[in-house]
PDB file of N, CA and C in Angstrom:
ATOM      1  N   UNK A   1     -13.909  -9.740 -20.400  1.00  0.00           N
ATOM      2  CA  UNK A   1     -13.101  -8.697 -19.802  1.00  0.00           C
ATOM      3  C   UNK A   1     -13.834  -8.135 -18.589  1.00  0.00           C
ATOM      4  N   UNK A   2     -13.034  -7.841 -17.410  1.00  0.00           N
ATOM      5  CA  UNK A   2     -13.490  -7.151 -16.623  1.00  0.00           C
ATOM      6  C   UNK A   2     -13.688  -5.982 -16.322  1.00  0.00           C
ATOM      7  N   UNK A   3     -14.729  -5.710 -15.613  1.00  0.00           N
ATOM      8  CA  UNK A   3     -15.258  -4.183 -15.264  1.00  0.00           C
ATOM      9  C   UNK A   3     -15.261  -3.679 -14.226  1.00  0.00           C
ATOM     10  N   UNK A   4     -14.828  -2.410 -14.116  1.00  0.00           N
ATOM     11  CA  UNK A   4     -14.250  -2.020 -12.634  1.00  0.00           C
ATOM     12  C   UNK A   4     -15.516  -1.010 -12.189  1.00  0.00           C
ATOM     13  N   UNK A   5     -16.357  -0.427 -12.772  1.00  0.00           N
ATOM     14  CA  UNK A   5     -17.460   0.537 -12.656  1.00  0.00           C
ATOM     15  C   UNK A   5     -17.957   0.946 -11.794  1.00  0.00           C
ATOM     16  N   UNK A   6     -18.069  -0.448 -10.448  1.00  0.00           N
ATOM     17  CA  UNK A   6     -18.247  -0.051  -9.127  1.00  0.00           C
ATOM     18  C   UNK A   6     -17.560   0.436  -8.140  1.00  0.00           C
ATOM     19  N   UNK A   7     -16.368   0.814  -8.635  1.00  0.00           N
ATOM     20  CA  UNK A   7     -14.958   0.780  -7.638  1.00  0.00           C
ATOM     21  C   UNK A   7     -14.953   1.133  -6.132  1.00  0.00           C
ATOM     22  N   UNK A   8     -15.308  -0.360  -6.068  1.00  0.00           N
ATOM     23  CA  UNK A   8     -14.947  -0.906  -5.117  1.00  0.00           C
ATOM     24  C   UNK A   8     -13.474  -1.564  -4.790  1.00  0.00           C
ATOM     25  N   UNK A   9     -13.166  -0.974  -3.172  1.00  0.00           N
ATOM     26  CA  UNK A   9     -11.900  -1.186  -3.519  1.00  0.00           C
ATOM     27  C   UNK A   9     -11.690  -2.654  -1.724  1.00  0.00           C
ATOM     28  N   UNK A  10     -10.326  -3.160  -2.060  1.00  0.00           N
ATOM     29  CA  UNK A  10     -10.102  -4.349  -1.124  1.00  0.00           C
ATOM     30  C   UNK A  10      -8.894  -3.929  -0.549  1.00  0.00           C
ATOM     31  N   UNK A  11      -8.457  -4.629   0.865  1.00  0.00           N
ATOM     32  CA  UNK A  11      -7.002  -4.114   1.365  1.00  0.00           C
ATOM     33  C   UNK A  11      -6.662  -5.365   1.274  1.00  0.00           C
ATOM     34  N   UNK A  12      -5.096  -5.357   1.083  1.00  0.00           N
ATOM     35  CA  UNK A  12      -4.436  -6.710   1.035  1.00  0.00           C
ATOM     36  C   UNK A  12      -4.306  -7.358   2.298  1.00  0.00           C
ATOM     37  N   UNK A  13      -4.107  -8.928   2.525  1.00  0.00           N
ATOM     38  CA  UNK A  13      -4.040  -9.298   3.423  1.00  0.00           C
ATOM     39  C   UNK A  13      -2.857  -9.161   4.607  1.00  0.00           C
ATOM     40  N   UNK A  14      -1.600  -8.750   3.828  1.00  0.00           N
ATOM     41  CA  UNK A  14      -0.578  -8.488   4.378  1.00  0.00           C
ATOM     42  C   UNK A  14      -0.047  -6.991   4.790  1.00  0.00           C
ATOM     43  N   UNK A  15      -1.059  -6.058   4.761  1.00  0.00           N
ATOM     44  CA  UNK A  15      -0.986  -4.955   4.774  1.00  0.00           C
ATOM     45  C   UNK A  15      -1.590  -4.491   6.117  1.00  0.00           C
ATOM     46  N   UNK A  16      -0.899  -4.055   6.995  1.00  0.00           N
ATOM     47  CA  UNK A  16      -1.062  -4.117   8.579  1.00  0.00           C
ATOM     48  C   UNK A  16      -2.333  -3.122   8.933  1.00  0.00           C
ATOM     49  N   UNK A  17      -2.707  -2.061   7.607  1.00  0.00           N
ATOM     50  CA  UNK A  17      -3.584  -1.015   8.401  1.00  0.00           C
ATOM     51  C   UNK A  17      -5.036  -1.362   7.531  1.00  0.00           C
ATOM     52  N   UNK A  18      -4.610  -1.921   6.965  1.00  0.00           N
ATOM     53  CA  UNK A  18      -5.784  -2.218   5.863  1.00  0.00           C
ATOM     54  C   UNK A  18      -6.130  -0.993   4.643  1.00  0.00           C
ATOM     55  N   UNK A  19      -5.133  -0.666   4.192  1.00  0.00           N
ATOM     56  CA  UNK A  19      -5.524   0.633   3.664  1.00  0.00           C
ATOM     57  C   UNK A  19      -5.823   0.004   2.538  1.00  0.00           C
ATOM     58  N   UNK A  20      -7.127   0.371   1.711  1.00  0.00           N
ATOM     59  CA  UNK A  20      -7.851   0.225   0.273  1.00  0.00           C
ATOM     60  C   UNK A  20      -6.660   0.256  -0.916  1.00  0.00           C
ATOM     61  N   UNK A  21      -6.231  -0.634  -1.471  1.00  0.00           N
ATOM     62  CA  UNK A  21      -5.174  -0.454  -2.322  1.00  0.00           C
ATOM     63  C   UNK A  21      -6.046  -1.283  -3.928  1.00  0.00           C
ATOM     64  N   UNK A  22      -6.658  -1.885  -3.954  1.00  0.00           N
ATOM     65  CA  UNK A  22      -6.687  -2.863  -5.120  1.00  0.00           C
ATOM     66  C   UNK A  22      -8.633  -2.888  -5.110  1.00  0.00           C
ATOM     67  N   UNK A  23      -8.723  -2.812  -6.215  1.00  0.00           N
ATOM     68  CA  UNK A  23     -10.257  -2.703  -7.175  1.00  0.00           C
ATOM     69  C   UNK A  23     -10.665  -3.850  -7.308  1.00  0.00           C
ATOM     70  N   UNK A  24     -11.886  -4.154  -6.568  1.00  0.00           N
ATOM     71  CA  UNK A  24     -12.450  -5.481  -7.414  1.00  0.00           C
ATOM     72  C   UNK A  24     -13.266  -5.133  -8.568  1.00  0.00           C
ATOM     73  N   UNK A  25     -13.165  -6.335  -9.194  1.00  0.00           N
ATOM     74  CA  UNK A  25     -14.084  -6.465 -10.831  1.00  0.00           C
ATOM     75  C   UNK A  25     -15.649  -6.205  -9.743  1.00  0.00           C
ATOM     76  N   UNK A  26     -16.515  -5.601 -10.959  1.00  0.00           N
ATOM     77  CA  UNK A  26     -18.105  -5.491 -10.874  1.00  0.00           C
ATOM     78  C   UNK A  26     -18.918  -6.774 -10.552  1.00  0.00           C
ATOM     79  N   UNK A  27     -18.312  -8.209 -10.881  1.00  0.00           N
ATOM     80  CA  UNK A  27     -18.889  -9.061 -10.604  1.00  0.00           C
ATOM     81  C   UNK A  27     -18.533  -9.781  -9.240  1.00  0.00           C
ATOM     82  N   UNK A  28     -17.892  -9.303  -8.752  1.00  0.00           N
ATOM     83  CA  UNK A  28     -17.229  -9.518  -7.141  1.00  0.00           C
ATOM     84  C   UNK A  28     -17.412  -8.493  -5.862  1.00  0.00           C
ATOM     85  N   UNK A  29     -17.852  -7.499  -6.657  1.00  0.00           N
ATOM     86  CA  UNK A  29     -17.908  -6.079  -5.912  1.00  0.00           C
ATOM     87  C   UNK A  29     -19.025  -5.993  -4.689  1.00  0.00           C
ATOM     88  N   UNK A  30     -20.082  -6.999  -4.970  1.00  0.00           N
ATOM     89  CA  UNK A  30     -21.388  -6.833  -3.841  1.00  0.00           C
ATOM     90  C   UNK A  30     -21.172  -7.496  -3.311  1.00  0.00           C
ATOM     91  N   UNK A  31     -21.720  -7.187  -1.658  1.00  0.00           N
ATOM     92  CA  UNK A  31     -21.779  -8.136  -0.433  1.00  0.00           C
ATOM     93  C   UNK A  31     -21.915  -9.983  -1.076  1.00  0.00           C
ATOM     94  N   UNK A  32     -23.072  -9.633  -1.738  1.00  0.00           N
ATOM     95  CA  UNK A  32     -23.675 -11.268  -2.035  1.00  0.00           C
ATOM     96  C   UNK A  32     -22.606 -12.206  -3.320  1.00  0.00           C
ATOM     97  N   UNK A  33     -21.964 -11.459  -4.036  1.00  0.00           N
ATOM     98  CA  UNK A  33     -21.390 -11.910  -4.827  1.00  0.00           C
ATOM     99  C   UNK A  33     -19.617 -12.119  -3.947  1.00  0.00           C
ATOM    100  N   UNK A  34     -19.351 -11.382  -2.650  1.00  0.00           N
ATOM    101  CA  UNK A  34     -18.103 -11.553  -2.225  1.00  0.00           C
ATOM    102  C   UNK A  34     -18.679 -12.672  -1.374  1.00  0.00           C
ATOM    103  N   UNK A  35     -19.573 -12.928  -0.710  1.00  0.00           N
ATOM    104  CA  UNK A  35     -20.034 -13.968  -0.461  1.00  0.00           C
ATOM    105  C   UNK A  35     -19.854 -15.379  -0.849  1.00  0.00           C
ATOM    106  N   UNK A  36     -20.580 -15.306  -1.847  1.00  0.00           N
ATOM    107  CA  UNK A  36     -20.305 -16.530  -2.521  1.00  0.00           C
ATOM    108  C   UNK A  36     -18.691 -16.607  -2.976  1.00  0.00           C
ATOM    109  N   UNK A  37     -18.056 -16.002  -3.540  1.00  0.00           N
ATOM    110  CA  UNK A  37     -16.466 -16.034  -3.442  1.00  0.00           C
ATOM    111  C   UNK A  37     -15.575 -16.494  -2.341  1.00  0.00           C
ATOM    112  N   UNK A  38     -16.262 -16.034  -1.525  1.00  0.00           N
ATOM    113  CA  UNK A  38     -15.468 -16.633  -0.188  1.00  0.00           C
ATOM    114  C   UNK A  38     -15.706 -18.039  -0.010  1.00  0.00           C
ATOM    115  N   UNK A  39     -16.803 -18.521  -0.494  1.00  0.00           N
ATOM    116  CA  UNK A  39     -17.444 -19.567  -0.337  1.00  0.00           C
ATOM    117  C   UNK A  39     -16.724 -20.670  -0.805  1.00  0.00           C
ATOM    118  N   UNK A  40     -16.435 -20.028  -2.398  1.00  0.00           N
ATOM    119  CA  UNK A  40     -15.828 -21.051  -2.954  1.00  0.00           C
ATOM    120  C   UNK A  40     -14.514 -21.219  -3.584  1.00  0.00           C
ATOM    121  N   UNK A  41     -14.143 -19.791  -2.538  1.00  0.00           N
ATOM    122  CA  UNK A  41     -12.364 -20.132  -2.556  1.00  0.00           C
ATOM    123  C   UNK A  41     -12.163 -19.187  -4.578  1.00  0.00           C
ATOM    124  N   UNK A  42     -13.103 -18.730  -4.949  1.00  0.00           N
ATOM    125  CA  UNK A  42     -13.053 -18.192  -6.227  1.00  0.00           C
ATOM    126  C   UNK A  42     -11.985 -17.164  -6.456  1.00  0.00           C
ATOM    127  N   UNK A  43     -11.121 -16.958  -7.036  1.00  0.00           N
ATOM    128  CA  UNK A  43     -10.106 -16.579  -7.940  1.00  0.00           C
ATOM    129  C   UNK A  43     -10.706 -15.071  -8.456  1.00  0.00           C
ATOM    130  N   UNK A  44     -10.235 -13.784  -7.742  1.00  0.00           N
ATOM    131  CA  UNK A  44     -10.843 -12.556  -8.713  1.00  0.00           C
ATOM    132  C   UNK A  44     -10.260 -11.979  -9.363  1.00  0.00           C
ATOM    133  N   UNK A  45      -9.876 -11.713 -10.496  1.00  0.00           N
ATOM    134  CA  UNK A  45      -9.150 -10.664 -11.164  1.00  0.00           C
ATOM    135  C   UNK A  45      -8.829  -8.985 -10.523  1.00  0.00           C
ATOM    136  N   UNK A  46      -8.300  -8.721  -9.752  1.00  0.00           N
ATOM    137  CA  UNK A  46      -8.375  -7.301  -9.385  1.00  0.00           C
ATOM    138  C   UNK A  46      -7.390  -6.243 -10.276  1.00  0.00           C
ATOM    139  N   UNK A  47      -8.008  -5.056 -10.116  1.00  0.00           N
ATOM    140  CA  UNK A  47      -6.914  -3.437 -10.545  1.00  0.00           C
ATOM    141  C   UNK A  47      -6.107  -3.339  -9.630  1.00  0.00           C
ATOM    142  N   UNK A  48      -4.887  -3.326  -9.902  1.00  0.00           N
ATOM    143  CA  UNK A  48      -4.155  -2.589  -8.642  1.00  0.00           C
ATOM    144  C   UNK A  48      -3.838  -1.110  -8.796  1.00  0.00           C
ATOM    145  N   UNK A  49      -3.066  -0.339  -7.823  1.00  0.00           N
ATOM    146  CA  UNK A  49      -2.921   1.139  -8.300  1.00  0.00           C
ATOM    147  C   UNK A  49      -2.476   1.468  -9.176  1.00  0.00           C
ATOM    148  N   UNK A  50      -1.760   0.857  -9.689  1.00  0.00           N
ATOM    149  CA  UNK A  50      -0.816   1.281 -11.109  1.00  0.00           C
ATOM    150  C   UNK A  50      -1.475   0.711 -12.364  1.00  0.00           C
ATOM    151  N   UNK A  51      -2.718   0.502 -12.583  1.00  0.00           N
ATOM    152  CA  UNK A  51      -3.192  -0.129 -13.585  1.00  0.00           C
ATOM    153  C   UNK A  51      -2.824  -1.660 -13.612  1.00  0.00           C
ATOM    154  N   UNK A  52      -2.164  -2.413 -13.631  1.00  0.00           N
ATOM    155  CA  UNK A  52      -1.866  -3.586 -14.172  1.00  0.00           C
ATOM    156  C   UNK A  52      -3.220  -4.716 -13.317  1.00  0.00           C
ATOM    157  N   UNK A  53      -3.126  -5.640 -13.701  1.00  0.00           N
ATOM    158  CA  UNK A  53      -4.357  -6.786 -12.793  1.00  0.00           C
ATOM    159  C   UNK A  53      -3.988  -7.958 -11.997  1.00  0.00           C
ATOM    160  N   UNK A  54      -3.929  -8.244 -11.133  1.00  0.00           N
ATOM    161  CA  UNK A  54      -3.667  -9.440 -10.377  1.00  0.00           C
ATOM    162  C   UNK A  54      -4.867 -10.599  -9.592  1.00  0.00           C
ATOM    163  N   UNK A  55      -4.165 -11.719  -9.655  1.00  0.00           N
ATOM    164  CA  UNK A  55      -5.121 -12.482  -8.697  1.00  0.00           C
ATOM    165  C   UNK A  55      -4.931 -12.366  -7.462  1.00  0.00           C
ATOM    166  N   UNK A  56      -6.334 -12.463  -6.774  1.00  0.00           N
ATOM    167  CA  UNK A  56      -6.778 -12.814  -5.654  1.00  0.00           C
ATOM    168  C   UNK A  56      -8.148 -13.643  -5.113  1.00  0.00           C
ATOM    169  N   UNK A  57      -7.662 -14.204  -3.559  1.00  0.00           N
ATOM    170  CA  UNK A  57      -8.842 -14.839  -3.439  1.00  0.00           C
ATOM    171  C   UNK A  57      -9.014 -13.543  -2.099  1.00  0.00           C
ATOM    172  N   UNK A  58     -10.601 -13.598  -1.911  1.00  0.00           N
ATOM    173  CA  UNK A  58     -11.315 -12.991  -0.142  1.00  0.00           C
ATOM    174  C   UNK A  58     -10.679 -13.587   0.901  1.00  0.00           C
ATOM    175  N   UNK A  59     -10.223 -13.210   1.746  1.00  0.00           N
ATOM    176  CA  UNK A  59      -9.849 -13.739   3.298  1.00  0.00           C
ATOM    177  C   UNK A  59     -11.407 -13.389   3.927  1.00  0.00           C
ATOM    178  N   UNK A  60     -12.035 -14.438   4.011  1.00  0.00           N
ATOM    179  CA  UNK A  60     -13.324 -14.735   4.767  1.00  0.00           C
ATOM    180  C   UNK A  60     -12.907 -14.274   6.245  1.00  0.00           C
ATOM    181  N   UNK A  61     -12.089 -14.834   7.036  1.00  0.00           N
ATOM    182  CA  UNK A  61     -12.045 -14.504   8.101  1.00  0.00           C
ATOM    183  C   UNK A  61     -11.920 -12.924   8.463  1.00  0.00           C
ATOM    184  N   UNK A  62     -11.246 -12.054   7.753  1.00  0.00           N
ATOM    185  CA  UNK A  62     -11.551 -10.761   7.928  1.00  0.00           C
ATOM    186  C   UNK A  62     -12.210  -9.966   6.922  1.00  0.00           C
ATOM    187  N   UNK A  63     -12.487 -10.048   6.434  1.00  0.00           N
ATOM    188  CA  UNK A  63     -13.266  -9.358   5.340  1.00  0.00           C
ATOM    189  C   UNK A  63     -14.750  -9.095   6.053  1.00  0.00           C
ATOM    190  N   UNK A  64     -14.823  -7.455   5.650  1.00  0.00           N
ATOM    191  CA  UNK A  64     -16.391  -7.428   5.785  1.00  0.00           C
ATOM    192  C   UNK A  64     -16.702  -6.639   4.733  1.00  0.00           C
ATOM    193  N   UNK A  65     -18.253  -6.612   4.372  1.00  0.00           N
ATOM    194  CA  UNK A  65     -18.833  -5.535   2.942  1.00  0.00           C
ATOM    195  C   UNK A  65     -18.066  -4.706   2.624  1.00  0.00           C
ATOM    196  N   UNK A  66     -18.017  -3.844   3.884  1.00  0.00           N
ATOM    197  CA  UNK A  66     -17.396  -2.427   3.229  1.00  0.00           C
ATOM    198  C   UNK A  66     -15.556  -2.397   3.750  1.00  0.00           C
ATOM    199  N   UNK A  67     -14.587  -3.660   3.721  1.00  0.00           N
ATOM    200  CA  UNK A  67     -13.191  -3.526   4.008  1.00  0.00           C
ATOM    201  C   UNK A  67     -13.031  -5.420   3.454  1.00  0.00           C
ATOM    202  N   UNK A  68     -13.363  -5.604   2.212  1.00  0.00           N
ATOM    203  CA  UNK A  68     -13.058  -6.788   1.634  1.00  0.00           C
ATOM    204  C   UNK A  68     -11.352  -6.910   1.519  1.00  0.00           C
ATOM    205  N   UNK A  69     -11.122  -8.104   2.478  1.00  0.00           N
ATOM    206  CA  UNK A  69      -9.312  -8.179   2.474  1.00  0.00           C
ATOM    207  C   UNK A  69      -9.101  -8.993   1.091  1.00  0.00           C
ATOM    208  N   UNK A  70      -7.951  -9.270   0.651  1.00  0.00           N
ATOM    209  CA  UNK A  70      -7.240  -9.609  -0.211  1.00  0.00           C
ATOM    210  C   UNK A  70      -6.242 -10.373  -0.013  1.00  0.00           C
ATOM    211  N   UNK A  71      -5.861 -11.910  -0.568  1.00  0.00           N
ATOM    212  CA  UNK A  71      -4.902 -12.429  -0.574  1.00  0.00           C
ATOM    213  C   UNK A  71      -4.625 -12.979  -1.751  1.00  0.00           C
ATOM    214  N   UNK A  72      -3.419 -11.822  -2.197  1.00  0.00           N
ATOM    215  CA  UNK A  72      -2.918 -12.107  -3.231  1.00  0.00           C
ATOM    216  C   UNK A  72      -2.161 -13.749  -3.579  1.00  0.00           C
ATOM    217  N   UNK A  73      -2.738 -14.149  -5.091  1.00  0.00           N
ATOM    218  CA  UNK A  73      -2.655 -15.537  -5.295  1.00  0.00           C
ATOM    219  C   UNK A  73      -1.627 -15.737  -5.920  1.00  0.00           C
ATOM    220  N   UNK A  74      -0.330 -16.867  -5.546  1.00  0.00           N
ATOM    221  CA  UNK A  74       0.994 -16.964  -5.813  1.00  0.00           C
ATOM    222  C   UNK A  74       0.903 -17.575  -7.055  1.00  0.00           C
TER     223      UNK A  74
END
């Protein structure tokens, strides 16, 4: 099960201003661990605002430490 503890939060990719909407899990949450995610195309479990959880992968191309984008996985 995942842990949200660091809440850290991601903007979706389709979301024009980038506003922080969705929580990554604790094991995705650091620079070095979104890193390697991007790397390998890895699958994260996120919180969204309303409680419920969805997939996503990092959009490498815009994503930085502190504004990790989100593309929600169909």
């Amino acid at each position: 099960m995942a842990t949200y503890s660091l809440a850290v939060q991601g903007a979706l990719a389709d979301n024009e201003s980038l506003i922080k909407v969705t929580t990554l899990p604790d094991d995705a949450a650091l620079p070095g661990s979104m890193a390697q995610a991007m790397q390998n195309g890895t699958q994260i479990l996120c919180k969204n605002q309303d409680g419920s959880q969805s997939w996503y992968t990092l959009d490498a191309e815009r994503s930085t430490p502190t504004v990790p984008v989100l593309k929600k996985v169909s």
